[in-house]
C-alpha atoms as a PDB file:
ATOM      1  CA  UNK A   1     -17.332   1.621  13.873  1.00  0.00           C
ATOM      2  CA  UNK A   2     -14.337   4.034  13.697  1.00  0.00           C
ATOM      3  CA  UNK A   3     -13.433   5.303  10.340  1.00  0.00           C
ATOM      4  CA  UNK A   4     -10.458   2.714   9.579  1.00  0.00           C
ATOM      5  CA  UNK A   5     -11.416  -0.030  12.395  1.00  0.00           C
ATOM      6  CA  UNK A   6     -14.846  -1.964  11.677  1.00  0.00           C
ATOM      7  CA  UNK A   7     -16.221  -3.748  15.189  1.00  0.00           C
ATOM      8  CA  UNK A   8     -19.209  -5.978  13.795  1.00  0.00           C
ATOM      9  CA  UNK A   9     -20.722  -9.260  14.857  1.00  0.00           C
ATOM     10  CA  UNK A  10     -18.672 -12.068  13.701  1.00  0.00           C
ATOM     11  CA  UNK A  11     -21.676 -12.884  11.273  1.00  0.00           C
ATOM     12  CA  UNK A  12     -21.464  -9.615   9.722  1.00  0.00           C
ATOM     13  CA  UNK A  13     -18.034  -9.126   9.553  1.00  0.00           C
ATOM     14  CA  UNK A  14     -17.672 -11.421   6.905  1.00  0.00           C
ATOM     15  CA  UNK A  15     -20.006  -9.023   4.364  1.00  0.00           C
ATOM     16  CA  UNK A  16     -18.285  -5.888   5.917  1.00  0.00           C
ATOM     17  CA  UNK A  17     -14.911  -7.231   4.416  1.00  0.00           C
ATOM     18  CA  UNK A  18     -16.121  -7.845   1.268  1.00  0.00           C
ATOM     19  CA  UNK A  19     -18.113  -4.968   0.650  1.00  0.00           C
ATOM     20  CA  UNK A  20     -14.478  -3.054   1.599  1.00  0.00           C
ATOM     21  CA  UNK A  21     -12.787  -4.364  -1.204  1.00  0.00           C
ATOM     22  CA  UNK A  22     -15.210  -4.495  -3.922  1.00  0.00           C
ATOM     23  CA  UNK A  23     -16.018  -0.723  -3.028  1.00  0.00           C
ATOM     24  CA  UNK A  24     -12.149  -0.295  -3.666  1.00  0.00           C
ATOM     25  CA  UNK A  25     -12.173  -1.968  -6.802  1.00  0.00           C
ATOM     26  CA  UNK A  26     -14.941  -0.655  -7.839  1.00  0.00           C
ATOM     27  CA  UNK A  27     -13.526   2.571  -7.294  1.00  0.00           C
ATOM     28  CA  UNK A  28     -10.070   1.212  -8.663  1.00  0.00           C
ATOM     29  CA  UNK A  29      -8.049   2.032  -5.524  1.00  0.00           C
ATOM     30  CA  UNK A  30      -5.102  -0.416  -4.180  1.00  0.00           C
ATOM     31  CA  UNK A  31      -6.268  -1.821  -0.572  1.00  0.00           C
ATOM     32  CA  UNK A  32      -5.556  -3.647   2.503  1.00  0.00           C
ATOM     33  CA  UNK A  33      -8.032  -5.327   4.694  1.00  0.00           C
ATOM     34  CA  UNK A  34      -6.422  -6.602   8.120  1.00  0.00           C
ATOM     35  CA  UNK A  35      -8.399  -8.370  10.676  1.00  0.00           C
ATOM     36  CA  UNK A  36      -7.845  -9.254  14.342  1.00  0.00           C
ATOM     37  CA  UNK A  37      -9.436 -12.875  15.532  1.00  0.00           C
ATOM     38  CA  UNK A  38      -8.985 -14.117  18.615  1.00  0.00           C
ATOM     39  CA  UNK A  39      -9.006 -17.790  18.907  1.00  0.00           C
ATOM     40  CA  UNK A  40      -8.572 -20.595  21.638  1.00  0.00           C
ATOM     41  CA  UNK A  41      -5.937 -23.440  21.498  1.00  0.00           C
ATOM     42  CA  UNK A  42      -7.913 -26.830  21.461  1.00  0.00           C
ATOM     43  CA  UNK A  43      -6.326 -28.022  23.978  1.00  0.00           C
ATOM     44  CA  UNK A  44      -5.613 -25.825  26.486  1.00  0.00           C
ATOM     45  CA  UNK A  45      -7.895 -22.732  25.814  1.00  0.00           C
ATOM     46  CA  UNK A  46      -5.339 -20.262  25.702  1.00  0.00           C
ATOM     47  CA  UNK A  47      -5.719 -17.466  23.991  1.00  0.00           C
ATOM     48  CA  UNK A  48      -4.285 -16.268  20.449  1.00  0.00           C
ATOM     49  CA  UNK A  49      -4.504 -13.450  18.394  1.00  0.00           C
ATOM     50  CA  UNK A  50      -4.446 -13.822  14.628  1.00  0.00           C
ATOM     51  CA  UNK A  51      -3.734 -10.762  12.205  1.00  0.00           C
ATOM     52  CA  UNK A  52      -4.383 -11.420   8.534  1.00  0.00           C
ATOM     53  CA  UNK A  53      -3.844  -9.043   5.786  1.00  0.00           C
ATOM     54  CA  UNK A  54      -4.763  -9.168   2.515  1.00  0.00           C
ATOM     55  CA  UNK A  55      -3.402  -6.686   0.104  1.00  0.00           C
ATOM     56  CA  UNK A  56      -3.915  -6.424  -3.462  1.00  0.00           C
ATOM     57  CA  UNK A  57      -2.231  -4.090  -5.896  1.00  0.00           C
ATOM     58  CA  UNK A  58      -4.020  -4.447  -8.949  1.00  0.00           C
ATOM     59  CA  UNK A  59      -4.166  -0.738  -9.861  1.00  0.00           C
ATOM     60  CA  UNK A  60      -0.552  -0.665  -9.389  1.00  0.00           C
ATOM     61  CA  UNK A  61       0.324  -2.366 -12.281  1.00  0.00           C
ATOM     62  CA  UNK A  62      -1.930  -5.334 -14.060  1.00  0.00           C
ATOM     63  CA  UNK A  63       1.461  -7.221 -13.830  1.00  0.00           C
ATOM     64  CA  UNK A  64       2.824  -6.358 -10.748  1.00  0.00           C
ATOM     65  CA  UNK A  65       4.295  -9.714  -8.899  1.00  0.00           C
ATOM     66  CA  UNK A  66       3.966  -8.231  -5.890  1.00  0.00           C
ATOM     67  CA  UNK A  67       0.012  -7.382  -6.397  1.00  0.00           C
ATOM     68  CA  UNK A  68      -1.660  -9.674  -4.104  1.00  0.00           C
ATOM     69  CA  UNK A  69      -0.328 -10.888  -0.668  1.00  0.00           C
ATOM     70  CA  UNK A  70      -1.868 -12.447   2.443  1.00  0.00           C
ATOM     71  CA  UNK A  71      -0.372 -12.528   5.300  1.00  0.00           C
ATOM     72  CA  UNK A  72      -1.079 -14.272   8.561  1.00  0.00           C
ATOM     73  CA  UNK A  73       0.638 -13.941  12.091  1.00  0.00           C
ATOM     74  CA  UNK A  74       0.073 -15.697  15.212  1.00  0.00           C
ATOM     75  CA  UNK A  75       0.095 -13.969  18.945  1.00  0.00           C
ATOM     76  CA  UNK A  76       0.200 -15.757  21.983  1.00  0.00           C
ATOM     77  CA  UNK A  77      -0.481 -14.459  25.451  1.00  0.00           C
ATOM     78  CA  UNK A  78       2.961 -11.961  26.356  1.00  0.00           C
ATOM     79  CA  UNK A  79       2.907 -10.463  23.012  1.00  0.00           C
ATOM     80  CA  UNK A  80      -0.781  -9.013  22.510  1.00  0.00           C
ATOM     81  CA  UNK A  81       0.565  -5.765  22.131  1.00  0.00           C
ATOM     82  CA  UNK A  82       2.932  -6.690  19.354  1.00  0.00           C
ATOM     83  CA  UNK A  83      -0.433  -7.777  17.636  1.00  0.00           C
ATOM     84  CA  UNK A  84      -1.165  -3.995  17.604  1.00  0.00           C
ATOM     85  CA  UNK A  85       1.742  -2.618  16.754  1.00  0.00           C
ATOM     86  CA  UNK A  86       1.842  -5.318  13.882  1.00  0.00           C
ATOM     87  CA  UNK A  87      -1.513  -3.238  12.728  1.00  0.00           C
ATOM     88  CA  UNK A  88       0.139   0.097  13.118  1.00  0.00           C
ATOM     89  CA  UNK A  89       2.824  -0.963  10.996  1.00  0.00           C
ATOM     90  CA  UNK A  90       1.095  -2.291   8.361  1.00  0.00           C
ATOM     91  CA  UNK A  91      -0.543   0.570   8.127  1.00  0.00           C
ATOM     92  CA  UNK A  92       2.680   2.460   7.657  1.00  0.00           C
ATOM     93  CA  UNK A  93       4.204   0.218   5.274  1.00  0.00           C
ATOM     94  CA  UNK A  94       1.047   0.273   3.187  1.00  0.00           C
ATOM     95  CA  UNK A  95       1.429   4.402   3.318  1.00  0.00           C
ATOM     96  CA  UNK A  96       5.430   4.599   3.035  1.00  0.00           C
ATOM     97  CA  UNK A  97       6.463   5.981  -0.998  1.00  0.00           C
ATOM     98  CA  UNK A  98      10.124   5.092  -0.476  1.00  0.00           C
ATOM     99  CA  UNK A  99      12.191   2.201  -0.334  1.00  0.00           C
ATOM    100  CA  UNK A 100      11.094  -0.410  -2.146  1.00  0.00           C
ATOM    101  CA  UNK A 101      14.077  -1.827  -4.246  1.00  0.00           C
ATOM    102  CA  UNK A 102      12.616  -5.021  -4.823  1.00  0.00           C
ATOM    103  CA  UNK A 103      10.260  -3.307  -7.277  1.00  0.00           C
ATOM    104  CA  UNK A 104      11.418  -3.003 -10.768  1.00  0.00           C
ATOM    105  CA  UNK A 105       9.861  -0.322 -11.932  1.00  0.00           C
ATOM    106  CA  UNK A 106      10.747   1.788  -8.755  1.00  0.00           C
ATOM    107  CA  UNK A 107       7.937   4.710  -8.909  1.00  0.00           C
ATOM    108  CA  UNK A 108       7.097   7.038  -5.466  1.00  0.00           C
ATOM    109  CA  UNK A 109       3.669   7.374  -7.951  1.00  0.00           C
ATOM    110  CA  UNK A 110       2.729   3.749  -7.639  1.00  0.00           C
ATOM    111  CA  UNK A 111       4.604   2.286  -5.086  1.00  0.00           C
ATOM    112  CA  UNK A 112       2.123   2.804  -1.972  1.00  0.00           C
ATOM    113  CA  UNK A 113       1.070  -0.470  -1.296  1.00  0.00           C
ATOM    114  CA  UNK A 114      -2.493   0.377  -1.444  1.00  0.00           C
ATOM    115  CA  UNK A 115      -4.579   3.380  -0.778  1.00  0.00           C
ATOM    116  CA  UNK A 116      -7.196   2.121   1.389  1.00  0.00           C
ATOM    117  CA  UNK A 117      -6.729   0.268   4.583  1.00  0.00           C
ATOM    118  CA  UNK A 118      -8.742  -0.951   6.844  1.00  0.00           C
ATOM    119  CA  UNK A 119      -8.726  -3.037  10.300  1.00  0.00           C
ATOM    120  CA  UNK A 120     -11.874  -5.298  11.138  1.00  0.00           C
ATOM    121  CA  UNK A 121     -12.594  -6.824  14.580  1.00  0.00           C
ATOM    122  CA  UNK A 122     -15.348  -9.104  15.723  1.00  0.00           C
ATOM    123  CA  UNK A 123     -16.906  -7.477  18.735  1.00  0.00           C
ATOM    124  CA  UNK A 124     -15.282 -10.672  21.448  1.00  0.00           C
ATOM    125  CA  UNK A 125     -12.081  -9.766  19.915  1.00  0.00           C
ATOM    126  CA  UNK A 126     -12.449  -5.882  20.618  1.00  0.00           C
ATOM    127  CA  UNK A 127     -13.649  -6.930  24.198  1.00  0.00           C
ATOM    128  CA  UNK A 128     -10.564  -9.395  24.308  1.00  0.00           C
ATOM    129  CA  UNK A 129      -8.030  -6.394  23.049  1.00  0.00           C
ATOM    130  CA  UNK A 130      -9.446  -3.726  25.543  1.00  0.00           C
ATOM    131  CA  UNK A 131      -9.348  -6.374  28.380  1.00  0.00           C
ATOM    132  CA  UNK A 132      -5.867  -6.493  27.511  1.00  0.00           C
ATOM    133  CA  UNK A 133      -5.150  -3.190  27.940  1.00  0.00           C
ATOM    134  CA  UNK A 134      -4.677  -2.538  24.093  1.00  0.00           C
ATOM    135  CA  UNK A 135      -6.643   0.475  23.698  1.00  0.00           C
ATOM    136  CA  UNK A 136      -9.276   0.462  20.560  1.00  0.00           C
ATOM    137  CA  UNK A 137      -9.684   4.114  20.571  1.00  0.00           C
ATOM    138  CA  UNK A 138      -5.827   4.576  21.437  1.00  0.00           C
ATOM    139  CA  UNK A 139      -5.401   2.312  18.301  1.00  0.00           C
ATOM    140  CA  UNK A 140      -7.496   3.528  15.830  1.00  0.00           C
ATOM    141  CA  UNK A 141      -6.164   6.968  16.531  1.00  0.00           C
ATOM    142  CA  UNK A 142      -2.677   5.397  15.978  1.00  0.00           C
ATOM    143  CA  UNK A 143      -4.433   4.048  12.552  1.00  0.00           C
ATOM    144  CA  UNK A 144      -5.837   7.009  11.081  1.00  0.00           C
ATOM    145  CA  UNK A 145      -2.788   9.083  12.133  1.00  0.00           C
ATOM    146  CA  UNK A 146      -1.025   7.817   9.003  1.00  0.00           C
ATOM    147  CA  UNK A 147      -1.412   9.454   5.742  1.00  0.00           C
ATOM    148  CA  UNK A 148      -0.227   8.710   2.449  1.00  0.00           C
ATOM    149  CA  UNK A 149       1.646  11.616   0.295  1.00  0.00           C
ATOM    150  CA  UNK A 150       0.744  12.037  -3.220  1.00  0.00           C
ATOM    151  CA  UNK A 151       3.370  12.843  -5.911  1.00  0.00           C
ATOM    152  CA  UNK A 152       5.246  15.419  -6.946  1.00  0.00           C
ATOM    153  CA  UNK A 153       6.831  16.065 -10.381  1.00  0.00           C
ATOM    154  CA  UNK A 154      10.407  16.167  -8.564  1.00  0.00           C
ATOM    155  CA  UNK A 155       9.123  12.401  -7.904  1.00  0.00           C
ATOM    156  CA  UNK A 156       8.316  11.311 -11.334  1.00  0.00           C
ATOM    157  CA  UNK A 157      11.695  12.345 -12.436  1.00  0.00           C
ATOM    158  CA  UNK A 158      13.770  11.079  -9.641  1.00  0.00           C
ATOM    159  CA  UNK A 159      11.176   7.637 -10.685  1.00  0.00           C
ATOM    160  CA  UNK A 160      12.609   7.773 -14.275  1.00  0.00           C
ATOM    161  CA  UNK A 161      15.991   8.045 -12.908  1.00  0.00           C
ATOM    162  CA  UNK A 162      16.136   4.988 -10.661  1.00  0.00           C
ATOM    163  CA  UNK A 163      14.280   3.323 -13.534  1.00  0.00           C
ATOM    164  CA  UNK A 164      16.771   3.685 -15.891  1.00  0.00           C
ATOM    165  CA  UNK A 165      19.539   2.993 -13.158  1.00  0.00           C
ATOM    166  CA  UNK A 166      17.822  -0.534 -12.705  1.00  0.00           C
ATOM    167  CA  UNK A 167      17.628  -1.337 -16.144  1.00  0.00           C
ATOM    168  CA  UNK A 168      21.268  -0.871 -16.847  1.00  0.00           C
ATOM    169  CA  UNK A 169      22.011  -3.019 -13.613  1.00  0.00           C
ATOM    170  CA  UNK A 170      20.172  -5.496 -14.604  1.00  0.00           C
ATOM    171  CA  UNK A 171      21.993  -5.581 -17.835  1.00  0.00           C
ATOM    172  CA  UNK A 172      25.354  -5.949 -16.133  1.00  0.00           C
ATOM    173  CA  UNK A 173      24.457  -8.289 -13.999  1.00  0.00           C
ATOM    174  CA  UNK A 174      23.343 -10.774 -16.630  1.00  0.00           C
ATOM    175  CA  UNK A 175      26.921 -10.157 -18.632  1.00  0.00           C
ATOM    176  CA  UNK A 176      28.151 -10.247 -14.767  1.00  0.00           C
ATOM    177  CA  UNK A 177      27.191 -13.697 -14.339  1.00  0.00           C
ATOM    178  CA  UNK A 178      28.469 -14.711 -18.047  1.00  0.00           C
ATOM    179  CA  UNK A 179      32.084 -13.596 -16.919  1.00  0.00           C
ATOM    180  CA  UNK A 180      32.447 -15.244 -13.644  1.00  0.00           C
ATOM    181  CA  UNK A 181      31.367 -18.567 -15.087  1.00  0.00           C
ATOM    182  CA  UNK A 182      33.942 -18.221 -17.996  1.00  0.00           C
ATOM    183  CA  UNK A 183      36.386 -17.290 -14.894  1.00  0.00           C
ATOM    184  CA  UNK A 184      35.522 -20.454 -13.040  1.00  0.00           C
ATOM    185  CA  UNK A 185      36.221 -22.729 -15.696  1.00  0.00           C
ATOM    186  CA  UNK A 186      40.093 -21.136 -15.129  1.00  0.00           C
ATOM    187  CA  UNK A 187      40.159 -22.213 -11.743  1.00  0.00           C
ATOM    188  CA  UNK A 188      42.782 -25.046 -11.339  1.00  0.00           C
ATOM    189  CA  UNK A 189      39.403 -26.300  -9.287  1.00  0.00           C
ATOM    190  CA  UNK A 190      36.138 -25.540 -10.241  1.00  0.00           C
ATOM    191  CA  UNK A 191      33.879 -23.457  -8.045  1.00  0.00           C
ATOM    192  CA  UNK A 192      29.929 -22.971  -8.929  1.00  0.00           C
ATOM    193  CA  UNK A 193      29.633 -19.215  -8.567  1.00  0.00           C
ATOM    194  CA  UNK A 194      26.027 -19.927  -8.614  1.00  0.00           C
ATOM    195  CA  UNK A 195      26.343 -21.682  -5.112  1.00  0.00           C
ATOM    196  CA  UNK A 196      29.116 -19.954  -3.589  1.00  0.00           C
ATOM    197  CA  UNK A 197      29.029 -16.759  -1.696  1.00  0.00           C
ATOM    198  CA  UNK A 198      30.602 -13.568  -3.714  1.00  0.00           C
ATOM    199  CA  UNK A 199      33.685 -13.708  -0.635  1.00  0.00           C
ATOM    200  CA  UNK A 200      34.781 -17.180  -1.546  1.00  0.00           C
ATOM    201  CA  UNK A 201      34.524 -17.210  -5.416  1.00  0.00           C
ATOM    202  CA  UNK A 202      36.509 -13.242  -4.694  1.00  0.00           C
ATOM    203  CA  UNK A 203      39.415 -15.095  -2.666  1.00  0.00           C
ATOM    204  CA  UNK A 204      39.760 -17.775  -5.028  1.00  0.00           C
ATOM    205  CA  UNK A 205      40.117 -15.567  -8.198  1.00  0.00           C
ATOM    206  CA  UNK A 206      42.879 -13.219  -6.129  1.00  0.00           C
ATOM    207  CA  UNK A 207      44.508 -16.954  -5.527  1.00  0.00           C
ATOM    208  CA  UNK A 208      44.949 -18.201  -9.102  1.00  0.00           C
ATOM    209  CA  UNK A 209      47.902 -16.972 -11.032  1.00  0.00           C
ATOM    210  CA  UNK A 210      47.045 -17.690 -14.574  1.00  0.00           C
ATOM    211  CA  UNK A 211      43.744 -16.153 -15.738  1.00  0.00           C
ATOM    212  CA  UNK A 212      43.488 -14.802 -19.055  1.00  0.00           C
ATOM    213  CA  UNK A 213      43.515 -11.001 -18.367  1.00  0.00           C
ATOM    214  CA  UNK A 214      41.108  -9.942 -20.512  1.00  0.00           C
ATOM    215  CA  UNK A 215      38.258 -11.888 -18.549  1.00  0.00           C
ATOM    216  CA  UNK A 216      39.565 -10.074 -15.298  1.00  0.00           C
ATOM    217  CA  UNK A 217      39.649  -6.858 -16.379  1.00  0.00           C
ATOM    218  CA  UNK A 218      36.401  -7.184 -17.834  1.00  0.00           C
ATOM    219  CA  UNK A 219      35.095  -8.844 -14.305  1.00  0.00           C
ATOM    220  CA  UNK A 220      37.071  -5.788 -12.713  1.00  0.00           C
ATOM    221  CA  UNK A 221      35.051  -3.444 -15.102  1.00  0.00           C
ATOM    222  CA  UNK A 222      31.301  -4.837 -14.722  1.00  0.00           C
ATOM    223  CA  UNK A 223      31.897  -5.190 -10.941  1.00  0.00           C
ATOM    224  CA  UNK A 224      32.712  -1.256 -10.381  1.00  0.00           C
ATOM    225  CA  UNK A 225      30.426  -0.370 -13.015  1.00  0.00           C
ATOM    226  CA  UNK A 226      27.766  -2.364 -10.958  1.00  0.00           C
ATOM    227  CA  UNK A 227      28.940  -0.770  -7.471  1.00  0.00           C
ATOM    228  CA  UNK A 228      28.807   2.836  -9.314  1.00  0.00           C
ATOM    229  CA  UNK A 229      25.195   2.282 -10.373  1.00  0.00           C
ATOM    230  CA  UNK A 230      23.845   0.384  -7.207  1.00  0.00           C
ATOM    231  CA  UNK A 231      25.661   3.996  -5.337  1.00  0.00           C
ATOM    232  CA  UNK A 232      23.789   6.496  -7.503  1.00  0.00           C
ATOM    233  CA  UNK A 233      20.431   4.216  -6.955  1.00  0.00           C
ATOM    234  CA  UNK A 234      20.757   4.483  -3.497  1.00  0.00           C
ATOM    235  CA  UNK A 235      21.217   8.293  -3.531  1.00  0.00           C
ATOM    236  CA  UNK A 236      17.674   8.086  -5.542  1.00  0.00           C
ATOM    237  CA  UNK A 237      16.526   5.822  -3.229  1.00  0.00           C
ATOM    238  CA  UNK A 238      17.647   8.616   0.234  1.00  0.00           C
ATOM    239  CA  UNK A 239      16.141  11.760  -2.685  1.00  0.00           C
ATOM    240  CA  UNK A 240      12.782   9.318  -2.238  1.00  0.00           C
ATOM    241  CA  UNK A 241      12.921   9.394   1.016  1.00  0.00           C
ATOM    242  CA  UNK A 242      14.192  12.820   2.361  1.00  0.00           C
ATOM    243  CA  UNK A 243      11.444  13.932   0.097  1.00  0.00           C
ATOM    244  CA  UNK A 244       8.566  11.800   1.248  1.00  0.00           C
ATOM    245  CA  UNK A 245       9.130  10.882   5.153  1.00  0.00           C
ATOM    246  CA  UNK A 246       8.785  14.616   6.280  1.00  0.00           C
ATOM    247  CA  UNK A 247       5.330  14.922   4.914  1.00  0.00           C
ATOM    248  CA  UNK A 248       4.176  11.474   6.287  1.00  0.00           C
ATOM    249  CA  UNK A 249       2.394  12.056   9.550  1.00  0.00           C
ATOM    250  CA  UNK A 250       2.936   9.172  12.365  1.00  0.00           C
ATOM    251  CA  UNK A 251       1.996   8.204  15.522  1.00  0.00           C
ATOM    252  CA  UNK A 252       3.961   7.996  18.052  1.00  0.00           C
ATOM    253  CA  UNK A 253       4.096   3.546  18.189  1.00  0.00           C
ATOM    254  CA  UNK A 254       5.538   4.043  14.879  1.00  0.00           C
ATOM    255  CA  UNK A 255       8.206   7.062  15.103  1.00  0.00           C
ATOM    256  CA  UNK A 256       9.986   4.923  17.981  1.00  0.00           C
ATOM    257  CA  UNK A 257      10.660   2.335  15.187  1.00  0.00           C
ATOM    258  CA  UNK A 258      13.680   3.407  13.893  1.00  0.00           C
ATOM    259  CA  UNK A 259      13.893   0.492  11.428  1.00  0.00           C
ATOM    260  CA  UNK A 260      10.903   1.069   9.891  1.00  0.00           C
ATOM    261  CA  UNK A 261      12.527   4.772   9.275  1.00  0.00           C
ATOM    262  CA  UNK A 262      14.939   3.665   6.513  1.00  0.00           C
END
């Protein structure tokens, strides 16, 4: 047993899990247990890694959408070593403060995906992995390398900022909407702006001669209203970041993943 990565028998692993997340909830932390299984196809005994991960972000926010989420990924023989770099990933993801504009509430205080992860293998699996040449010391160093970064008041105002940001976009884009549909019932042919893309319904407004002016100037107005807000949230968003990513300390797998990075 390393301090992140749990090798048990497969009948204890089970209880090892479970007693992982009710000690974080008991302790009300956010967690992630992953798990590596190897398996055999029925019918030809090949081998296949599975990676599961369950997260939960309950102590996020009670009404978080994003607050639980399982994931599970398939590896066939060629790509065991992606299955560990999936791991290492994870791990950074689950550790990363910035970036994360599908949250409303954007916070660098809350949005770690959970506090607490952990990696459990069943001791044929471990075998499997090292007989593979995927290293369970080299990757549990890789694991543990990661490490969250707490908060700093700088953060909780640049949080209030993008919050407010989002708020007002979401506004617009609601009135937004309202405007192009009033536009489309101009069109000499109607167009669903609901089904179109943004370049098509854009062509056809240039295109038609007779719109009443005061619904394009105000679809003129909303739209760089919209493009000034989404630029100032992004500058949050790089603040976050520039902020944040400097203190994070990663292994090696991860800092050649340059997509990961932004």
């Amino acid at each position: 047993m390393f301090q992140n990565v749990v090798i048990d028998r497969p009948q204890r692993l089970e209880d090892e899990i479970e007693a992982f997340k009710l000690d974080a909830v008991d302790d009300e932390k956010n967690y992630t247990a992953a798990r590596l299984r190897l398996c055999r196809d029925s019918e030809n005994h090949q081998p296949v890694l599975f990676y599961s991960q369950e997260l939960s972000r309950n102590f996020k926010d009670p009404q978080d959408p994003f607050g639980k989420r399982h994931l599970i990924r398939a590896f066939a023989p060629g790509q065991f070593q992606a299955a560990a770099d999936e791991v290492v990933t994870g791990k950074f993801q689950d550790t990363l403060l910035a970036h994360k504009q599908t949250i409303p509430d954007y916070s660098p205080l809350s949005d770690i995906h959970s506090t607490n992860m952990s990696l459990f293998l069943d001791e044929e699996t471990a075998q499997f992995l090292e007989d593979v040449d995927v290293r369970i010391d080299g990757l549990s160093e890789d694991f543990q390398g990661i490490e969250s970064v707490s908060s700093t008041p700088y953060l909780e105002d640049v949080a209030r900022d993008a919050t407010q940001i989002k708020r007002e976009l979401a506004g617009l884009r609601g009135k937004y909407e309202v405007v192009k549909e009033k536009l489309a019932d101009e069109f000499e042919e109607y167009l669903d702006p609901k089904t179109v893309s943004d370049e098509v319904f854009y062509e056809t407004l240039a295109r038609e001669g007779h719109l009443p002016q005061r619904l394009v100037q105000a679809h003129l107005s909303i739209r760089e209203r919209m493009q000034e807000l989404e630029a100032q949230l992004g500058q949050v968003q790089a603040a976050v970041f520039s902020e944040t990513a400097p203190k994070i300390r990663l292994p090696r797998a991860v800092e050649l993943l340059p997509a990961m990075a932004i």
